[in-house]
C-alpha atoms as a PDB file:
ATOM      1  CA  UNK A   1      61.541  97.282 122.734  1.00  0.00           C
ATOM      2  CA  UNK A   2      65.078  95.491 121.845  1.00  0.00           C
ATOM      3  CA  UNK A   3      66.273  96.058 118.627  1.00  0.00           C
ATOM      4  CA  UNK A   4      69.618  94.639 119.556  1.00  0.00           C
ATOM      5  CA  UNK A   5      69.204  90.854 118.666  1.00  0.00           C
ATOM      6  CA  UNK A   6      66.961  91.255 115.373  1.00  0.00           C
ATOM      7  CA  UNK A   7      69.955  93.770 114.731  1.00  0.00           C
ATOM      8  CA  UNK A   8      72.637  91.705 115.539  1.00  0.00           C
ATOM      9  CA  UNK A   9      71.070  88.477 114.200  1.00  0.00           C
ATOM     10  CA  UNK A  10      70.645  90.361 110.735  1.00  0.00           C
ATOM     11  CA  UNK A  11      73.989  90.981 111.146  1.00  0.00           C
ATOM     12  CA  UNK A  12      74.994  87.762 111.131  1.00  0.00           C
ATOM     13  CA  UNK A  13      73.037  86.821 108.179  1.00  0.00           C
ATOM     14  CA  UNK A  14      74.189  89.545 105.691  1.00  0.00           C
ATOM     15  CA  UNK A  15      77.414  88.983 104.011  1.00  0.00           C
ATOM     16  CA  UNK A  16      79.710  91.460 104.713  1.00  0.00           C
ATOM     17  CA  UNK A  17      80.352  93.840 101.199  1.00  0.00           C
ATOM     18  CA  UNK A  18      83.348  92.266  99.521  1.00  0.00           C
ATOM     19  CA  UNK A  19      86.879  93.211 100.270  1.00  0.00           C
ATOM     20  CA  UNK A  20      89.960  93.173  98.278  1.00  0.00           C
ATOM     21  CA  UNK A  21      92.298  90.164  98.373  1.00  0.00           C
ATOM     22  CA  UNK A  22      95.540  90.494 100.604  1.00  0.00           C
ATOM     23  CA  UNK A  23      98.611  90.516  98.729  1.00  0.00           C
ATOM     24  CA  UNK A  24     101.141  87.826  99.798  1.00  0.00           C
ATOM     25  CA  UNK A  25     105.007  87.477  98.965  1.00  0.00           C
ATOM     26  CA  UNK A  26     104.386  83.382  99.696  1.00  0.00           C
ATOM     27  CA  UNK A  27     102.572  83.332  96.176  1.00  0.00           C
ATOM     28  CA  UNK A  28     104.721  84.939  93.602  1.00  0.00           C
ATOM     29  CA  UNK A  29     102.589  85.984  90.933  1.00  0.00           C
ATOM     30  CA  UNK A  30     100.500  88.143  93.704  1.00  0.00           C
ATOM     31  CA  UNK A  31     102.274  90.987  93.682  1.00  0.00           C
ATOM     32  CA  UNK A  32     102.435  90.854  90.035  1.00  0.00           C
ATOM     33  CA  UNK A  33      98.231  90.764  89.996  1.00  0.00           C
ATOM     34  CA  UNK A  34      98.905  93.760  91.942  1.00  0.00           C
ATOM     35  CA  UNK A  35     100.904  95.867  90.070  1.00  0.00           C
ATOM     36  CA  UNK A  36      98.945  94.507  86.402  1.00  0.00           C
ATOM     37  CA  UNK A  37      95.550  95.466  88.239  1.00  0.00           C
ATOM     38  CA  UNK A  38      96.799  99.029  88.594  1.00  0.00           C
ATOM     39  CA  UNK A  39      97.855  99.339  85.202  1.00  0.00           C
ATOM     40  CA  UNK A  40     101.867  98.803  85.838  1.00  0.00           C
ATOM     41  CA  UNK A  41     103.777  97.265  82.984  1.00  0.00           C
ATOM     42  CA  UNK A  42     105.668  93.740  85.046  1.00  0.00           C
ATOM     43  CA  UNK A  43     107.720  90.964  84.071  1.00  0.00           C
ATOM     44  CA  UNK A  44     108.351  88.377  86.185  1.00  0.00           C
ATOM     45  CA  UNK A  45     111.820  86.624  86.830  1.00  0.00           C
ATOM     46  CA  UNK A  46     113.516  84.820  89.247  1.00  0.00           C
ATOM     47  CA  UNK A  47     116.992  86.352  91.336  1.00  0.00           C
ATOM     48  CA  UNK A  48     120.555  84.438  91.001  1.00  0.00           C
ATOM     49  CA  UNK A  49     119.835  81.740  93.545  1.00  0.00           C
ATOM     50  CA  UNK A  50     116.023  80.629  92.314  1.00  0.00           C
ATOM     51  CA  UNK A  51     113.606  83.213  94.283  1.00  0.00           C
ATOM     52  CA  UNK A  52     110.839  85.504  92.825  1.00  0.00           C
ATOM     53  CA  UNK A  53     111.534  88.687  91.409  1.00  0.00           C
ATOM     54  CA  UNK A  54     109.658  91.513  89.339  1.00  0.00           C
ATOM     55  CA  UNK A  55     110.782  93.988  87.250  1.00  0.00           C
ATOM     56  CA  UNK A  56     108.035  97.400  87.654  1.00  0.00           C
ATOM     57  CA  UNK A  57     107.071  99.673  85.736  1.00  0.00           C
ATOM     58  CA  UNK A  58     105.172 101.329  87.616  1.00  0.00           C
ATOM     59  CA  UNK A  59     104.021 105.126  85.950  1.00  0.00           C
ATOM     60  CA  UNK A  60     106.989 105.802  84.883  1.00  0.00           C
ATOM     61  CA  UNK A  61     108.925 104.711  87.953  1.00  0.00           C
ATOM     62  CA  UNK A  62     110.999 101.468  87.035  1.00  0.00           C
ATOM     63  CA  UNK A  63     112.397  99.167  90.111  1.00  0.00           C
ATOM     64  CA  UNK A  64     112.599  95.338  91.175  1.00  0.00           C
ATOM     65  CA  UNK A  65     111.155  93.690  93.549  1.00  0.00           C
ATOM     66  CA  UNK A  66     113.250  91.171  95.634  1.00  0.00           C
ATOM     67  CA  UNK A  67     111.695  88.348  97.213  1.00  0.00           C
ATOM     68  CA  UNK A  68     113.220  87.735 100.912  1.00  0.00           C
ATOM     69  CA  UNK A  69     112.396  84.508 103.624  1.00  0.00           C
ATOM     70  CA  UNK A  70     111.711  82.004 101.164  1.00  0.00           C
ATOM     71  CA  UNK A  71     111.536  78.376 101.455  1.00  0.00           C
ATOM     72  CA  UNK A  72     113.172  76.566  98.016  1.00  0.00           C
ATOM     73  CA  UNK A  73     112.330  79.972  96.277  1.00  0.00           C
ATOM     74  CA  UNK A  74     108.611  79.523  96.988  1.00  0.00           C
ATOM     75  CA  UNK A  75     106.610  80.739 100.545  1.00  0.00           C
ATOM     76  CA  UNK A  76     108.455  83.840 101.119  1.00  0.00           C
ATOM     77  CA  UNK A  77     107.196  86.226 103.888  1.00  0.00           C
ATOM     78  CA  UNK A  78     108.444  89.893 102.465  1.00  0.00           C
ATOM     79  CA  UNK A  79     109.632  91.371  99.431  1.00  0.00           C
ATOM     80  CA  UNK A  80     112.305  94.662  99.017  1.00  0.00           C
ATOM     81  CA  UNK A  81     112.008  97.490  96.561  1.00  0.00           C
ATOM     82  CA  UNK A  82     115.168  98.196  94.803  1.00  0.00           C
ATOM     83  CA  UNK A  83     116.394 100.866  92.733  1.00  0.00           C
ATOM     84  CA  UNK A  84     119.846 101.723  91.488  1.00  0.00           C
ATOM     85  CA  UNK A  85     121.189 104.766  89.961  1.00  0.00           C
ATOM     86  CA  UNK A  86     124.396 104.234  88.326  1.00  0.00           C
ATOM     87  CA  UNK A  87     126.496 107.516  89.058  1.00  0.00           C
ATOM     88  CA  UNK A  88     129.794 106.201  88.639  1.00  0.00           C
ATOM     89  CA  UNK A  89     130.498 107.759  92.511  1.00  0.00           C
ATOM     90  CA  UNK A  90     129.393 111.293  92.036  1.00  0.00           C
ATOM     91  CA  UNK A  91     126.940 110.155  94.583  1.00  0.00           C
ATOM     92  CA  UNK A  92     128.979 111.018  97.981  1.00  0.00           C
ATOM     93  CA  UNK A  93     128.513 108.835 101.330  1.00  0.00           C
ATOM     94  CA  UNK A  94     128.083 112.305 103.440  1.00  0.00           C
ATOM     95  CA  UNK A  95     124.700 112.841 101.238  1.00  0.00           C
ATOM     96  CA  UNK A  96     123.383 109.290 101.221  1.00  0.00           C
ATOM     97  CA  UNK A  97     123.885 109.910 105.060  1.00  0.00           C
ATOM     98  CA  UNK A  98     122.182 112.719 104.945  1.00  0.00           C
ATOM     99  CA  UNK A  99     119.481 111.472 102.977  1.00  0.00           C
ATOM    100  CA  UNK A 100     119.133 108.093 105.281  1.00  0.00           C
ATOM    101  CA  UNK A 101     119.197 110.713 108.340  1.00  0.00           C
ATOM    102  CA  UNK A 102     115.918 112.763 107.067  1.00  0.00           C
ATOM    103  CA  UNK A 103     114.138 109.910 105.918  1.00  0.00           C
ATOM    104  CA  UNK A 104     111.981 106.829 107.991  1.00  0.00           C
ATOM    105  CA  UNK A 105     110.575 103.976 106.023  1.00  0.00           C
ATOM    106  CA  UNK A 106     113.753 103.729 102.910  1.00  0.00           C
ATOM    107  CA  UNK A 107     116.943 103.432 103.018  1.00  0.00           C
ATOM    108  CA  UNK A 108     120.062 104.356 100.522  1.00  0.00           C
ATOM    109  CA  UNK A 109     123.415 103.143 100.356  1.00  0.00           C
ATOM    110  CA  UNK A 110     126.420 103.819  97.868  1.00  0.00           C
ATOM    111  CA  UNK A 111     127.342  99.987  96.390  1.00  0.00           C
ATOM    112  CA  UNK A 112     131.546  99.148  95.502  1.00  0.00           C
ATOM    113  CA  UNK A 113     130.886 100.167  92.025  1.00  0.00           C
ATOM    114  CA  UNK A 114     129.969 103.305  92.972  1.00  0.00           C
ATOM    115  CA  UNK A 115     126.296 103.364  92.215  1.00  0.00           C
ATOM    116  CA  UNK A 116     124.004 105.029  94.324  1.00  0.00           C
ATOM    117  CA  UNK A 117     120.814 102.937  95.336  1.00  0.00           C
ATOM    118  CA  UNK A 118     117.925 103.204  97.041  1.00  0.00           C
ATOM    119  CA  UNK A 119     115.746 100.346  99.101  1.00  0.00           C
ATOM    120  CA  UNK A 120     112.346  99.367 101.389  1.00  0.00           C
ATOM    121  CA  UNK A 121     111.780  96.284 102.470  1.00  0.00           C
ATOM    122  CA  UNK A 122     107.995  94.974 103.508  1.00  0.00           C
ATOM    123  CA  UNK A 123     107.774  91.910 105.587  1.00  0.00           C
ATOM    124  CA  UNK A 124     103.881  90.600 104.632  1.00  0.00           C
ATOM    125  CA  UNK A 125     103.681  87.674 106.911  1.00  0.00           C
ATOM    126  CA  UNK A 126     102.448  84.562 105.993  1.00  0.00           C
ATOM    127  CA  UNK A 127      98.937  86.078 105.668  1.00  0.00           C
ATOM    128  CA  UNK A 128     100.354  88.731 103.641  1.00  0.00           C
ATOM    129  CA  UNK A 129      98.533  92.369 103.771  1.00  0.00           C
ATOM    130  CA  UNK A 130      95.652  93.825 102.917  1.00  0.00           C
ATOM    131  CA  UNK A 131      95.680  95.090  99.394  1.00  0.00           C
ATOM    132  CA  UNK A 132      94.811  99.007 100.526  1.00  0.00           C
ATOM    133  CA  UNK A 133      98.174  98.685 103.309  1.00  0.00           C
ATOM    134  CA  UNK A 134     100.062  97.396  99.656  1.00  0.00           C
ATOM    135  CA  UNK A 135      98.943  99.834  97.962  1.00  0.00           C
ATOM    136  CA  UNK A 136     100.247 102.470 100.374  1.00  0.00           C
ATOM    137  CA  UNK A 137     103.604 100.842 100.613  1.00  0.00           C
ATOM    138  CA  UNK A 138     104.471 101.155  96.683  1.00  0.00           C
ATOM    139  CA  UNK A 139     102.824 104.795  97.244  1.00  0.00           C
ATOM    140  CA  UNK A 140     105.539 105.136 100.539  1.00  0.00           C
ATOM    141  CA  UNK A 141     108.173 104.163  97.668  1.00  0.00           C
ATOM    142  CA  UNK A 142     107.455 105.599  94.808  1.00  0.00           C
ATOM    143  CA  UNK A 143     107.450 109.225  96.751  1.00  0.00           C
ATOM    144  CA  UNK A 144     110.729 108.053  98.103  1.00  0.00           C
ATOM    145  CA  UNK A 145     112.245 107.038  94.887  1.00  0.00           C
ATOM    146  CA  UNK A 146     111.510 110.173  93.236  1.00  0.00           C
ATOM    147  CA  UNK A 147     112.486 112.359  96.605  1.00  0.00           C
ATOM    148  CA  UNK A 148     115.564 110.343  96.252  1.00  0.00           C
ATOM    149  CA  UNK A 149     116.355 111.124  92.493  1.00  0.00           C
ATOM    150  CA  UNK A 150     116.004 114.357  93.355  1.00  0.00           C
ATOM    151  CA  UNK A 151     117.911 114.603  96.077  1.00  0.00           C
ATOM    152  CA  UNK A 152     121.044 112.626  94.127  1.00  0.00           C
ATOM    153  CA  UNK A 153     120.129 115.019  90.948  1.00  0.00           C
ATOM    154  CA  UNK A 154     119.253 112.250  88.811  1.00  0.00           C
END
């Protein structure tokens, strides 16, 4: 008895159950879907020279979102979360070192004003990624952020 082609042939024939859209940085408003659908409070801009940019709310967690590889400020291919903590340099280099030295997937640096600040870029392609990888990211950052307040004693 072969059950293997009525199997695979039935296969073929049933859709397969639906699946979340991607999330793409080429079409601006779809990280903005993102972050709405999951009940984040978003407004949309654009940056100093024209590209994308959001400003998150995201439970309590507030931080832009910079739009990077774009083509006349449309078609980009990543995005960076930003966050900046102005401490007026009470924020020493040897502990943003530190900090940058025990962590992976964010980065912080202190800026010439003397604010300390905290970023992760994503590059999503063309294709972008799949909403569940997106939604993993901002969960990668927002653990970082608040490690990172921590750490700076915000």
């Amino acid at each position: 008895m072969h059950l293997a082609k009525p199997l695979a042939a039935t296969l073929l024939l049933c859709p397969l159950a639906a699946q979340a859209e991607n999330v793409y940085a080429s079409d601006g408003q779809s990280l903005a879907r993102f972050f709405l659908e999951e009940g984040a409070e978003v407004e949309t801009t654009t940056d100093n020279v024209g590209d994308p940019k959001l400003r998150v709310d995201y439970y309590g967690s507030e931080f832009s979102v910079y739009y990077y590889g774009c083509e006349d400020n449309r078609n980009c291919d990543a995005v960076q979360f930003f966050s900046g903590y102005q401490t007026d340099g009470a924020v020493r280099l040897s502990t943003i070192n530190e900090w940058n030295m025990e962590n992976r997937f964010a980065r912080s640096y202190v800026s010439a004003e003397g604010s300390a600040r905290i970023e992760m870029d994503i590059f999503m392609g063309r294709d972008g990624i799949s909403a569940d990888d997106f939604a993993r990211q901002v969960s990668m950052w927002s653990r970082a952020m608040k490690d990172f307040e921590e750490f700076i004693g915000w």
